[in-house]
PDB file of N, CA and C in Angstrom:
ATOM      1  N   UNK A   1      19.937 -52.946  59.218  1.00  0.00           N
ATOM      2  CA  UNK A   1      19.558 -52.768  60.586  1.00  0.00           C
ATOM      3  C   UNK A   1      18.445 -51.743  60.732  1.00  0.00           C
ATOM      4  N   UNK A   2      17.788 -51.282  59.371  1.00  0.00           N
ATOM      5  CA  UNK A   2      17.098 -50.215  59.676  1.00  0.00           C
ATOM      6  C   UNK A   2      15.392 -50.925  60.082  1.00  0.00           C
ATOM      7  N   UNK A   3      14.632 -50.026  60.319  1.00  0.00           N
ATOM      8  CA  UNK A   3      13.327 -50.817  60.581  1.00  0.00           C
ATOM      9  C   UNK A   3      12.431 -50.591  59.910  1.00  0.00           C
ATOM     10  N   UNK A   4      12.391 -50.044  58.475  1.00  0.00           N
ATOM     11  CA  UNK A   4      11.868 -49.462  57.584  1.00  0.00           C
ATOM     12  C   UNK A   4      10.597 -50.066  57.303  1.00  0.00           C
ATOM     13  N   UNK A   5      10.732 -51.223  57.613  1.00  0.00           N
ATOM     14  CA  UNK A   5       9.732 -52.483  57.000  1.00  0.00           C
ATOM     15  C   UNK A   5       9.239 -53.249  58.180  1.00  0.00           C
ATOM     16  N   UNK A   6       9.429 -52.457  59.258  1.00  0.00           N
ATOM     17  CA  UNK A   6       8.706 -52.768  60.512  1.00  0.00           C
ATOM     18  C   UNK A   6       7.712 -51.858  61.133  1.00  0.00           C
ATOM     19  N   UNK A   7       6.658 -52.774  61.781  1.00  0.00           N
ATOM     20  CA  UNK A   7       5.827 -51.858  62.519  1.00  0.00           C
ATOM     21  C   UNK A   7       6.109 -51.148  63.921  1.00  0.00           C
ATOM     22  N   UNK A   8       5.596 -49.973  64.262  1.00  0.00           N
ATOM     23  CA  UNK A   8       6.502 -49.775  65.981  1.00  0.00           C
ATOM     24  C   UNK A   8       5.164 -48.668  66.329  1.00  0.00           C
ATOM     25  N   UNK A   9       5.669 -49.100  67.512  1.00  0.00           N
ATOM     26  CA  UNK A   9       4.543 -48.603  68.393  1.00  0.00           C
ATOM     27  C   UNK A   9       5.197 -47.342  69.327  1.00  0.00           C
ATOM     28  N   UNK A  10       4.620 -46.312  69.986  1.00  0.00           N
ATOM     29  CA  UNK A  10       5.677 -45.944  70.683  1.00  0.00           C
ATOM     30  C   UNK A  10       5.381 -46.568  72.165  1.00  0.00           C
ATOM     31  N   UNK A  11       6.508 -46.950  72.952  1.00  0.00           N
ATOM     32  CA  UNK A  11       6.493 -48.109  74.038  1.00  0.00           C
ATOM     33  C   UNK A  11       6.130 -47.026  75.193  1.00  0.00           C
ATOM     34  N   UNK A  12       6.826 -45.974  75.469  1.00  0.00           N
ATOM     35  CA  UNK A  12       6.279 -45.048  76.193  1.00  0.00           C
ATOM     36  C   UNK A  12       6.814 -43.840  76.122  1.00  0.00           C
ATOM     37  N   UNK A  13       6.584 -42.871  76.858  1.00  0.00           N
ATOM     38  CA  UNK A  13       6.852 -41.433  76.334  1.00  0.00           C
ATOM     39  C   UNK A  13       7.904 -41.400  77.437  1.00  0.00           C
ATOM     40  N   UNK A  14       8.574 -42.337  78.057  1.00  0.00           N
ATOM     41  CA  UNK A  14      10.151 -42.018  78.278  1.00  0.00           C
ATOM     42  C   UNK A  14      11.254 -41.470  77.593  1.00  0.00           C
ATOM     43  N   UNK A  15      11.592 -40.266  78.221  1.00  0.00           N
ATOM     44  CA  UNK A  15      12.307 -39.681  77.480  1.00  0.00           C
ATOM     45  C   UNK A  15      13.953 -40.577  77.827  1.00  0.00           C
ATOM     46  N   UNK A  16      14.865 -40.338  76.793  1.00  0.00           N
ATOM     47  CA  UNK A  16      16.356 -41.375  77.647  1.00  0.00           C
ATOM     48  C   UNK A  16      16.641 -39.962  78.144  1.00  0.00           C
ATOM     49  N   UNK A  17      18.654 -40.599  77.898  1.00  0.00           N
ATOM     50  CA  UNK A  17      19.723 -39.316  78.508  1.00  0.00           C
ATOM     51  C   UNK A  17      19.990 -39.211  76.307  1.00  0.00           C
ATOM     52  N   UNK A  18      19.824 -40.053  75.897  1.00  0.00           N
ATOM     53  CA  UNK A  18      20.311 -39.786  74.708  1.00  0.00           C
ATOM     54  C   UNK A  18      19.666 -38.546  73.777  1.00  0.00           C
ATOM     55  N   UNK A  19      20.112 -38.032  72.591  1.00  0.00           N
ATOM     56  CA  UNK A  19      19.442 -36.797  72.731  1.00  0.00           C
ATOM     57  C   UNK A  19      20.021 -37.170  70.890  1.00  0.00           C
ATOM     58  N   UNK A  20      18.771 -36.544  70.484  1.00  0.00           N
ATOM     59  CA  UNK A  20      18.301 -36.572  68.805  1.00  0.00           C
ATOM     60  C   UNK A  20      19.750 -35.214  68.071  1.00  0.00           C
ATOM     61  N   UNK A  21      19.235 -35.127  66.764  1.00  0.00           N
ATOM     62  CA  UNK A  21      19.741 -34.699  65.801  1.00  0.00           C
ATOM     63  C   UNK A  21      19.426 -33.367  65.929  1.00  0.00           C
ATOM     64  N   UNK A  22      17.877 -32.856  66.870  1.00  0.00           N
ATOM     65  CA  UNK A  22      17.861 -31.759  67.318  1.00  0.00           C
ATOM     66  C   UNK A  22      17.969 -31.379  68.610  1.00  0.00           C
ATOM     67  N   UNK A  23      19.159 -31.842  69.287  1.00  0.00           N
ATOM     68  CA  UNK A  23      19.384 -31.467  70.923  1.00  0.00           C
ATOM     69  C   UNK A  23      17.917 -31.907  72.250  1.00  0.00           C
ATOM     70  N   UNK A  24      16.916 -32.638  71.000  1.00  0.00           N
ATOM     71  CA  UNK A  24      16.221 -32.940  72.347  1.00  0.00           C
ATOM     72  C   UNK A  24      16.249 -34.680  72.988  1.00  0.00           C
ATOM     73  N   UNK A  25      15.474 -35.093  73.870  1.00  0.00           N
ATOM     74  CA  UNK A  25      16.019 -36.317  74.479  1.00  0.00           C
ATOM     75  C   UNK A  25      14.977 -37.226  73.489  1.00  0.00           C
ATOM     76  N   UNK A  26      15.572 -38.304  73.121  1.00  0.00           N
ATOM     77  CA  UNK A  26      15.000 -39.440  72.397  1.00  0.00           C
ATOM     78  C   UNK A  26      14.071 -40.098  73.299  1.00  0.00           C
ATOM     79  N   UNK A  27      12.817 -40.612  72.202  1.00  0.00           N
ATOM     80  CA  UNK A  27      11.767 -41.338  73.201  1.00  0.00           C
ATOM     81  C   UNK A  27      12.023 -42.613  72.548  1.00  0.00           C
ATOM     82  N   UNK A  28      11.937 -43.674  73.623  1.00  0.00           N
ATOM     83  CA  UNK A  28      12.203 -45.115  73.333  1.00  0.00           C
ATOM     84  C   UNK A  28      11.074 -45.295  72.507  1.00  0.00           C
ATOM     85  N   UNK A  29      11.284 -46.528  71.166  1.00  0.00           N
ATOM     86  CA  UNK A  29      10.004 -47.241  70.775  1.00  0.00           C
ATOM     87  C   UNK A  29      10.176 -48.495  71.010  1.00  0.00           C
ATOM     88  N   UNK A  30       9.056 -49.490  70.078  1.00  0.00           N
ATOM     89  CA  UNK A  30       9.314 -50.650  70.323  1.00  0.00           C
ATOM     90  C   UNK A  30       9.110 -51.369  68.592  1.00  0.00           C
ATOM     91  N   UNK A  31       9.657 -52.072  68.041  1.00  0.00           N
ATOM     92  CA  UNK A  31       9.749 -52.958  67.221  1.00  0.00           C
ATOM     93  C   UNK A  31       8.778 -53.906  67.211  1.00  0.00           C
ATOM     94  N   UNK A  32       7.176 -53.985  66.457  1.00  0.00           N
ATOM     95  CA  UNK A  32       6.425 -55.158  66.271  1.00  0.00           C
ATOM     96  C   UNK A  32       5.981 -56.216  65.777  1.00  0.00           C
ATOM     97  N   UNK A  33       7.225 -56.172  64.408  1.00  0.00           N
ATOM     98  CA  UNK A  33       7.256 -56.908  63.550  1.00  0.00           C
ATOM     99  C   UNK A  33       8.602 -57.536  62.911  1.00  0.00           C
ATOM    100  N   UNK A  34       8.641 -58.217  62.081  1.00  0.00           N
ATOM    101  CA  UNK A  34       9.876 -58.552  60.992  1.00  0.00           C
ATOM    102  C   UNK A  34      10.953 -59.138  62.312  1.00  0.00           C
ATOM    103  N   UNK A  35      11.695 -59.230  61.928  1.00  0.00           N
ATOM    104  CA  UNK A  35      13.071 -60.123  62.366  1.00  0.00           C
ATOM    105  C   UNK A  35      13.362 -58.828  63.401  1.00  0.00           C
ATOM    106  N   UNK A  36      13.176 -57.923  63.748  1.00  0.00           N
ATOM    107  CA  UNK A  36      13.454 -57.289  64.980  1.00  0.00           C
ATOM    108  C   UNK A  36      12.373 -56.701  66.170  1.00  0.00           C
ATOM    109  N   UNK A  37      11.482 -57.807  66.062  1.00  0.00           N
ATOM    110  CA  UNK A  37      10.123 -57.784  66.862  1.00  0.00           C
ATOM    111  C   UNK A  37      10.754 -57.826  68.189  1.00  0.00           C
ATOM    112  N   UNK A  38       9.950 -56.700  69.030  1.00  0.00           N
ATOM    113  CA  UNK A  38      10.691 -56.389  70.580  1.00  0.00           C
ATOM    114  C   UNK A  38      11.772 -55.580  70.666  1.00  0.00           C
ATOM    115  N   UNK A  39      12.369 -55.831  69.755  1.00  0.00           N
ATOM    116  CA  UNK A  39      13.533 -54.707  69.923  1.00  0.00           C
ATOM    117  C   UNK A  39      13.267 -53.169  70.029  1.00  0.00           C
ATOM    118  N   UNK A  40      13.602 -52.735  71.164  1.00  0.00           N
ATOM    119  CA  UNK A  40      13.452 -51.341  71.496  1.00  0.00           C
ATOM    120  C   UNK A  40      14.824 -50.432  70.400  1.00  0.00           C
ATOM    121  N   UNK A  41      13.809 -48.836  69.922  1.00  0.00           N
ATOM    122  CA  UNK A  41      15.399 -48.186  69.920  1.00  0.00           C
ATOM    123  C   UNK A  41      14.948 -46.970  70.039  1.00  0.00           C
ATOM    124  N   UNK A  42      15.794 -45.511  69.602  1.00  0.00           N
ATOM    125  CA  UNK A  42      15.782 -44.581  70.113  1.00  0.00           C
ATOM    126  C   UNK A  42      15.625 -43.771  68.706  1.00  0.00           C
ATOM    127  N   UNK A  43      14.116 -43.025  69.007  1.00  0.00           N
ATOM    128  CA  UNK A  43      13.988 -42.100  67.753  1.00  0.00           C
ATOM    129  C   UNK A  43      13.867 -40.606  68.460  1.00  0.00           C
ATOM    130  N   UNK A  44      13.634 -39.446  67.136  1.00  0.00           N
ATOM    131  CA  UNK A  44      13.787 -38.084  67.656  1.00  0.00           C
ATOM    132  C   UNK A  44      12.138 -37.789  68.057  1.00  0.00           C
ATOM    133  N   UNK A  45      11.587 -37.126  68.898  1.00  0.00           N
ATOM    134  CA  UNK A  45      10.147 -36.991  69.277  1.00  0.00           C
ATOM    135  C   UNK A  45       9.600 -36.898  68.760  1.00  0.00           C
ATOM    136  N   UNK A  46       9.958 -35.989  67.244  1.00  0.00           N
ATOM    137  CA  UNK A  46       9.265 -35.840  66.161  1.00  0.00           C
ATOM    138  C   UNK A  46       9.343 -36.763  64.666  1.00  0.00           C
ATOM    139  N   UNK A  47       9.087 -38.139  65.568  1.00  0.00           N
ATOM    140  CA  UNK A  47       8.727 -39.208  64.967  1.00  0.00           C
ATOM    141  C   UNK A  47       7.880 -39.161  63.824  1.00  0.00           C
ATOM    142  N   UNK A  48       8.545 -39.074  62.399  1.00  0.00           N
ATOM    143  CA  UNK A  48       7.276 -39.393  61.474  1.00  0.00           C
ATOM    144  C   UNK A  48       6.257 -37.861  61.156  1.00  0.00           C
ATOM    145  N   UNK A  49       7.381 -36.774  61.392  1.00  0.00           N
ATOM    146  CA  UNK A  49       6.399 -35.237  61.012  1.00  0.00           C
ATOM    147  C   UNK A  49       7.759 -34.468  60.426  1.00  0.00           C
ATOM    148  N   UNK A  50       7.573 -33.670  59.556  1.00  0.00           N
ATOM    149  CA  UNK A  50       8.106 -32.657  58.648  1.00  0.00           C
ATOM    150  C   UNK A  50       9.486 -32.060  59.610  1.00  0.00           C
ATOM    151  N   UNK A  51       9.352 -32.461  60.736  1.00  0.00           N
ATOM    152  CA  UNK A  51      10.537 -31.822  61.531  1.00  0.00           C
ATOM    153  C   UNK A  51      11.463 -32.652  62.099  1.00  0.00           C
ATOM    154  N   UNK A  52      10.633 -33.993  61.860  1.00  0.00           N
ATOM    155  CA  UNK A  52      11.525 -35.424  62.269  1.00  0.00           C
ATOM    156  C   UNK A  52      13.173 -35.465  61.975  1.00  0.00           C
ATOM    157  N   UNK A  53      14.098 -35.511  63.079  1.00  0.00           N
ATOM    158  CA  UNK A  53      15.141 -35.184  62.238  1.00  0.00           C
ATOM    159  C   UNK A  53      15.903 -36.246  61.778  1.00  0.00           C
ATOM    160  N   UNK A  54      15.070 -37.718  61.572  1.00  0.00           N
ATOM    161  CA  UNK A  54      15.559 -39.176  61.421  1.00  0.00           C
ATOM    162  C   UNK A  54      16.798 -39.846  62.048  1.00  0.00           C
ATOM    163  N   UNK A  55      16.974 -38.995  63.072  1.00  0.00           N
ATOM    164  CA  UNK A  55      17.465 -40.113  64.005  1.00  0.00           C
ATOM    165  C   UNK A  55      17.053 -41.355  64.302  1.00  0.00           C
ATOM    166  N   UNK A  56      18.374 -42.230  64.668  1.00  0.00           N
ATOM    167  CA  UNK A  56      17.951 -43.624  65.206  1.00  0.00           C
ATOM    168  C   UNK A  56      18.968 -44.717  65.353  1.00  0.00           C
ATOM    169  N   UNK A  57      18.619 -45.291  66.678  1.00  0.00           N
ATOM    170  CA  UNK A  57      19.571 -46.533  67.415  1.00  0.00           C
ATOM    171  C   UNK A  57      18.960 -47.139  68.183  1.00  0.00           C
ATOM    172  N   UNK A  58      19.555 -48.531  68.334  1.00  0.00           N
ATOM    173  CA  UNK A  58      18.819 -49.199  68.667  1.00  0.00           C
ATOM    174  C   UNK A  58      19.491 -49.156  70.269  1.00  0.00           C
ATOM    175  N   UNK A  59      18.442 -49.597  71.138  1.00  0.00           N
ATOM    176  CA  UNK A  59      18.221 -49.444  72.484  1.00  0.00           C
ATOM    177  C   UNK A  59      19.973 -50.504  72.923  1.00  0.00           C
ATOM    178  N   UNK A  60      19.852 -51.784  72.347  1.00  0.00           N
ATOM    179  CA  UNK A  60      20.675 -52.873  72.839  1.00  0.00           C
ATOM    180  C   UNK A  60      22.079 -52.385  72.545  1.00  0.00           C
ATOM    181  N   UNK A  61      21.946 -51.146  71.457  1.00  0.00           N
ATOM    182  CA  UNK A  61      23.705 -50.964  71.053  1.00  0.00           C
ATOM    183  C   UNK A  61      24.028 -49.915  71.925  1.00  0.00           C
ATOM    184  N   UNK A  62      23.433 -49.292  72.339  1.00  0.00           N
ATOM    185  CA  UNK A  62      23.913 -48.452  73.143  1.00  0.00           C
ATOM    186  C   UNK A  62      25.255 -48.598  73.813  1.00  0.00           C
ATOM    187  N   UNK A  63      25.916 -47.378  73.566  1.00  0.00           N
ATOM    188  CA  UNK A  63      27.060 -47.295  73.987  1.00  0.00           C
ATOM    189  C   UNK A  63      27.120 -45.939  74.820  1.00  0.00           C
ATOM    190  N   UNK A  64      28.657 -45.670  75.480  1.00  0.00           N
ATOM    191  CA  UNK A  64      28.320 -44.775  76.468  1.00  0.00           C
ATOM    192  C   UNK A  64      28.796 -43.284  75.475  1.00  0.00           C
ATOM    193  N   UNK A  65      27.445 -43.010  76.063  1.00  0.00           N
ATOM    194  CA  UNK A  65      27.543 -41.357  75.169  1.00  0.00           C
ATOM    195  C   UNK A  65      28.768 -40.466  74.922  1.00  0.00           C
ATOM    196  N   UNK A  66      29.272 -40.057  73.454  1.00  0.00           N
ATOM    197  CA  UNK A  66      30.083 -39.237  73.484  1.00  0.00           C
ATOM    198  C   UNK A  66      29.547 -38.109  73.218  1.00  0.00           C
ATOM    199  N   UNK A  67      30.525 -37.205  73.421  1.00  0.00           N
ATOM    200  CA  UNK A  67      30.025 -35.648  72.693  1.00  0.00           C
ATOM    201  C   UNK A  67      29.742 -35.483  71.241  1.00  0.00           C
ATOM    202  N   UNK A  68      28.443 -35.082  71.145  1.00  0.00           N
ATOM    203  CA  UNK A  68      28.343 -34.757  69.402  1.00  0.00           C
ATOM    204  C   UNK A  68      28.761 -33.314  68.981  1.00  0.00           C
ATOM    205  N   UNK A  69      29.382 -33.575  67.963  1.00  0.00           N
ATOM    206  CA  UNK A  69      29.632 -32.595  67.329  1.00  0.00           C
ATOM    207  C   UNK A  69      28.645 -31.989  66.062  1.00  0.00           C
ATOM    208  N   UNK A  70      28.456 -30.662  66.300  1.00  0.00           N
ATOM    209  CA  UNK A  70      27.103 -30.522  65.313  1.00  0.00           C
ATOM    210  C   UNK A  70      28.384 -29.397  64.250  1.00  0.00           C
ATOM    211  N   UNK A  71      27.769 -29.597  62.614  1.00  0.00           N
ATOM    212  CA  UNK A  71      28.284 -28.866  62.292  1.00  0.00           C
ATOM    213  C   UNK A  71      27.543 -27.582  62.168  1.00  0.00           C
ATOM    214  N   UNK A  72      28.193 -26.188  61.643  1.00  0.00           N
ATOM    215  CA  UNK A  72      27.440 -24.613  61.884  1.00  0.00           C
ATOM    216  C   UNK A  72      26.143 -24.837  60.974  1.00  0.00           C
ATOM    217  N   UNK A  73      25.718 -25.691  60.046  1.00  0.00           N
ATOM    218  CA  UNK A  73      24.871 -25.901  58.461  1.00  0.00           C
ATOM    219  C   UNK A  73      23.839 -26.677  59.490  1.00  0.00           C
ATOM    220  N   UNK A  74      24.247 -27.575  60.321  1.00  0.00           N
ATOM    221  CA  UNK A  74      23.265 -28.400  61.189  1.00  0.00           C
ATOM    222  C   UNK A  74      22.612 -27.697  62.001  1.00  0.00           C
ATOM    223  N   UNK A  75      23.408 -26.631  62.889  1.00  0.00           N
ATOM    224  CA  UNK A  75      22.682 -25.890  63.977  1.00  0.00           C
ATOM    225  C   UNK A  75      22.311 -24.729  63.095  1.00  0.00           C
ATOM    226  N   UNK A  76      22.349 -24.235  62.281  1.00  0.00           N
ATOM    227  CA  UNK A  76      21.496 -22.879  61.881  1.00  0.00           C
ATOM    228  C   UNK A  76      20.032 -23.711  61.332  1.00  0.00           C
ATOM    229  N   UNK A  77      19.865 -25.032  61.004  1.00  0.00           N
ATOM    230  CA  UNK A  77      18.904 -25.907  60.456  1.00  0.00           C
ATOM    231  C   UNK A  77      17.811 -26.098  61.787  1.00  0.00           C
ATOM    232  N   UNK A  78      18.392 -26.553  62.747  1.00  0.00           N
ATOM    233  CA  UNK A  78      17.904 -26.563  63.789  1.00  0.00           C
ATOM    234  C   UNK A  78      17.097 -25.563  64.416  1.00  0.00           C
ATOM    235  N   UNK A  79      17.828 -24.542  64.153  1.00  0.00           N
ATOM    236  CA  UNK A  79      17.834 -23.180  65.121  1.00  0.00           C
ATOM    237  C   UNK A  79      17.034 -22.548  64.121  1.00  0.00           C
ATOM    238  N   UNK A  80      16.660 -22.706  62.872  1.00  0.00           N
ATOM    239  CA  UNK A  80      15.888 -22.057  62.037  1.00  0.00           C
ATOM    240  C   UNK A  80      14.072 -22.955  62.705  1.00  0.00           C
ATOM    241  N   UNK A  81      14.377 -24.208  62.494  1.00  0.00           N
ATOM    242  CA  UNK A  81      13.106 -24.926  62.858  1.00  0.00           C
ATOM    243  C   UNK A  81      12.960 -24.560  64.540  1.00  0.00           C
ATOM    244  N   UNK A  82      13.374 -24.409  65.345  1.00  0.00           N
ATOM    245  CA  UNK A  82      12.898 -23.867  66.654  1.00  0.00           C
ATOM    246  C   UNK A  82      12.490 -22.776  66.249  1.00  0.00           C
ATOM    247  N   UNK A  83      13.248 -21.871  65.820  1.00  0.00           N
ATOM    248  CA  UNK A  83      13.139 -20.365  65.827  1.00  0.00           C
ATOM    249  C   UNK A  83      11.200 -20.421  65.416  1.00  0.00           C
ATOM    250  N   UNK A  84      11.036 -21.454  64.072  1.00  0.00           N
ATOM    251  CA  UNK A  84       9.517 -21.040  63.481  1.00  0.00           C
ATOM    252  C   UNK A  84       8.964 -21.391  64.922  1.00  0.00           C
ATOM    253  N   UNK A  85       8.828 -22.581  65.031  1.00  0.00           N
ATOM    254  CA  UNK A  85       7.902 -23.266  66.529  1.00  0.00           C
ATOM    255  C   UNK A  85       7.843 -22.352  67.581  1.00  0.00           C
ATOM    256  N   UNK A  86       9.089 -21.016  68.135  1.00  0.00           N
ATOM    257  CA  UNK A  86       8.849 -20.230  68.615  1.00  0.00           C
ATOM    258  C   UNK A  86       7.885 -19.280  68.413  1.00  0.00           C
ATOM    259  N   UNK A  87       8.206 -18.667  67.260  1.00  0.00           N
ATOM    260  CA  UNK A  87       7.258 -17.968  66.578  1.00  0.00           C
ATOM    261  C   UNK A  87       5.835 -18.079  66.590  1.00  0.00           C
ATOM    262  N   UNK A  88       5.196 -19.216  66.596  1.00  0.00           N
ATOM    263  CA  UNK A  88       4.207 -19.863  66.705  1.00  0.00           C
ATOM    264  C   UNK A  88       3.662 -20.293  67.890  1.00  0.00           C
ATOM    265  N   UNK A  89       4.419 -20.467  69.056  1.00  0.00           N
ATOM    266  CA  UNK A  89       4.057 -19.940  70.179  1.00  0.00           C
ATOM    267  C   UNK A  89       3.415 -18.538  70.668  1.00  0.00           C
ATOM    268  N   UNK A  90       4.331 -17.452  70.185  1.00  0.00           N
ATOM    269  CA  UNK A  90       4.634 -16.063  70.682  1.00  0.00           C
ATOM    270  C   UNK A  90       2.872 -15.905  69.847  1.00  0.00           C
ATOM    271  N   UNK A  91       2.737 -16.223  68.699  1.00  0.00           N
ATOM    272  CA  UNK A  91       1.354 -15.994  67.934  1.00  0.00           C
ATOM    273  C   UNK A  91      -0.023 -16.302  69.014  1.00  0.00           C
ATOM    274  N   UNK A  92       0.309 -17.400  69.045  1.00  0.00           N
ATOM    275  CA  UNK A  92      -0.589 -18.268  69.606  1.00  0.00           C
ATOM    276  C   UNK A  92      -1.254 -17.204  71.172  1.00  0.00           C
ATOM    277  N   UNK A  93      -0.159 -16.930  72.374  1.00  0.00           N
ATOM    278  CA  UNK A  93       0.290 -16.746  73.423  1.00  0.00           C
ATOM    279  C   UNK A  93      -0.877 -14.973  73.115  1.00  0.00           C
ATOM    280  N   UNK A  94      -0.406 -14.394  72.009  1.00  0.00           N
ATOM    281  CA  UNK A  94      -1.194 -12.802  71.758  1.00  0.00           C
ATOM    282  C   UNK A  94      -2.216 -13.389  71.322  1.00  0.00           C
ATOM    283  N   UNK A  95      -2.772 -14.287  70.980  1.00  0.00           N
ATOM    284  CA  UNK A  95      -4.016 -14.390  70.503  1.00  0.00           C
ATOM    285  C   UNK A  95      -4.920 -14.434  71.905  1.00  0.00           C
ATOM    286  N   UNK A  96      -3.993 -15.230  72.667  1.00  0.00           N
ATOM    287  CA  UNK A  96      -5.054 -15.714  73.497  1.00  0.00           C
ATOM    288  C   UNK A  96      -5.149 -14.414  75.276  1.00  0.00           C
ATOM    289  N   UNK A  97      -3.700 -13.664  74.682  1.00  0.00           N
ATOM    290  CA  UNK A  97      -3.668 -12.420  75.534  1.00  0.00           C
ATOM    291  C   UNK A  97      -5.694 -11.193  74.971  1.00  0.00           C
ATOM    292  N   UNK A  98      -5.013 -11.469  73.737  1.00  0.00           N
ATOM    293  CA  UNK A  98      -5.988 -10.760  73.173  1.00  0.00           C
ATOM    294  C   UNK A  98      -7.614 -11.282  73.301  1.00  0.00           C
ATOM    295  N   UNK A  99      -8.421 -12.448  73.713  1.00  0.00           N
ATOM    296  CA  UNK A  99      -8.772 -13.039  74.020  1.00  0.00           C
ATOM    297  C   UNK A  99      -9.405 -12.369  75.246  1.00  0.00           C
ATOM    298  N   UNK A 100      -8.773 -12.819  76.180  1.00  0.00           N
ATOM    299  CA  UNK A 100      -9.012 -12.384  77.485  1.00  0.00           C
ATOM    300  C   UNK A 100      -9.479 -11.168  77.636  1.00  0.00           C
ATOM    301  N   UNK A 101      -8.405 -10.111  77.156  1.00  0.00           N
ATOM    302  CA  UNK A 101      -8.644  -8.745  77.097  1.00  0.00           C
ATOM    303  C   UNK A 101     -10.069  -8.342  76.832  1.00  0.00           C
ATOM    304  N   UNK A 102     -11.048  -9.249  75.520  1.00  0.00           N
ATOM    305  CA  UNK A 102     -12.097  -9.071  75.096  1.00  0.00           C
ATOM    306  C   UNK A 102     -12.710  -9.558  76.436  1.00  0.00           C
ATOM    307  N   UNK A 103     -13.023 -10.470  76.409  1.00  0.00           N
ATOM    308  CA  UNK A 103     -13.807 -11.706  78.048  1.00  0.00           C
ATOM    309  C   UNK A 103     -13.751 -10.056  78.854  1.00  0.00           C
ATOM    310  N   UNK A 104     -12.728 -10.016  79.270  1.00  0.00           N
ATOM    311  CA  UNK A 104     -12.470  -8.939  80.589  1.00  0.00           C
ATOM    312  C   UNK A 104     -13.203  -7.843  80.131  1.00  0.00           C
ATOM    313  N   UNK A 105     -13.373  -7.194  78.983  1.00  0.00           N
ATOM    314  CA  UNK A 105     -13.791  -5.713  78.417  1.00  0.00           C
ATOM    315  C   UNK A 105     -15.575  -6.513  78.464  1.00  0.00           C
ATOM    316  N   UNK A 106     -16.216  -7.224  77.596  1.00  0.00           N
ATOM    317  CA  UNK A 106     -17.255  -8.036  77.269  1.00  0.00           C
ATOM    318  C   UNK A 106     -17.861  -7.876  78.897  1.00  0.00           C
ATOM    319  N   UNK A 107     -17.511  -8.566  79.684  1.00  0.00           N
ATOM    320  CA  UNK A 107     -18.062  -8.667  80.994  1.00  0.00           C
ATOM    321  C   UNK A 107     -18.370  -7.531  81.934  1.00  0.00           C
ATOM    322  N   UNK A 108     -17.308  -6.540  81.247  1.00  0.00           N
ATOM    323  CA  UNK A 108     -17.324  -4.824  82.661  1.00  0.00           C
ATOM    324  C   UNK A 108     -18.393  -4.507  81.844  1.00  0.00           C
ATOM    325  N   UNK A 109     -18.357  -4.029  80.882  1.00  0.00           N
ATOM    326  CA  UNK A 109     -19.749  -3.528  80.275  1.00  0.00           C
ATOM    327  C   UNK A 109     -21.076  -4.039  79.723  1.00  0.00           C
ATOM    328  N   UNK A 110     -21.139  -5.124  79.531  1.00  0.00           N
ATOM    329  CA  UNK A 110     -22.841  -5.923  79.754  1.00  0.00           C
ATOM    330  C   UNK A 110     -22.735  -6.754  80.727  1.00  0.00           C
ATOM    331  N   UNK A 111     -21.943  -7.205  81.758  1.00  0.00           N
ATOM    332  CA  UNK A 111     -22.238  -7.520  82.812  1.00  0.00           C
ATOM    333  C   UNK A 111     -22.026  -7.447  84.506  1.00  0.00           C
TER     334      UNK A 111
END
């Protein structure tokens, strides 16, 4: 049932109610090839990148959501990969504090 050997597009950046391997909401795709052409299903946002957490179901099986249970090895995994992406914000965020600061200093005194 997997789609390994199919092509997919992403159908749109609808997020569901269903929610990935890392607590965020799954974006529908779509199936363009092989014996499950059209078939929609539900991957983690980070479709196909180093943080992807390979989730996946298909849209038609859907059933009504239970509670997941994460184990403590899963969420410190998780919570380690946010934690960097935070980090990398907070970087980003002083760079561009720092930035300004120059613009603002640059402008009082030559202009």
């Amino acid at each position: 049932m997997s789609s390994s050997n199919s092509s997919v597009v992403k159908s749109r950046m609808q997020q569901s109610k269903l929610h990935c391997n890392c607590h965020l909401k799954c974006v529908v795709f779509t199936c363009h090839r092989g014996p499950n052409s059209g078939r929609q299903f539900y991957r983690c946002v980070y479709n196909q990148t180093e943080d992807d957490c390979r989730f996946f179901k298909w849209v038609d099986e859907e059933e009504e959501e239970e509670p997941t249970y994460v184990t403590l090895i899963e969420f410190k995994a998780s919570d380690a990969r946010n934690s960097k992406k935070l980090d990398l914000i907070l970087r980003m965020m002083k760079v561009f504090v720092v930035m300004v600061f120059i613009d603002i200093t640059v402008r009082l005194y030559l202009g």
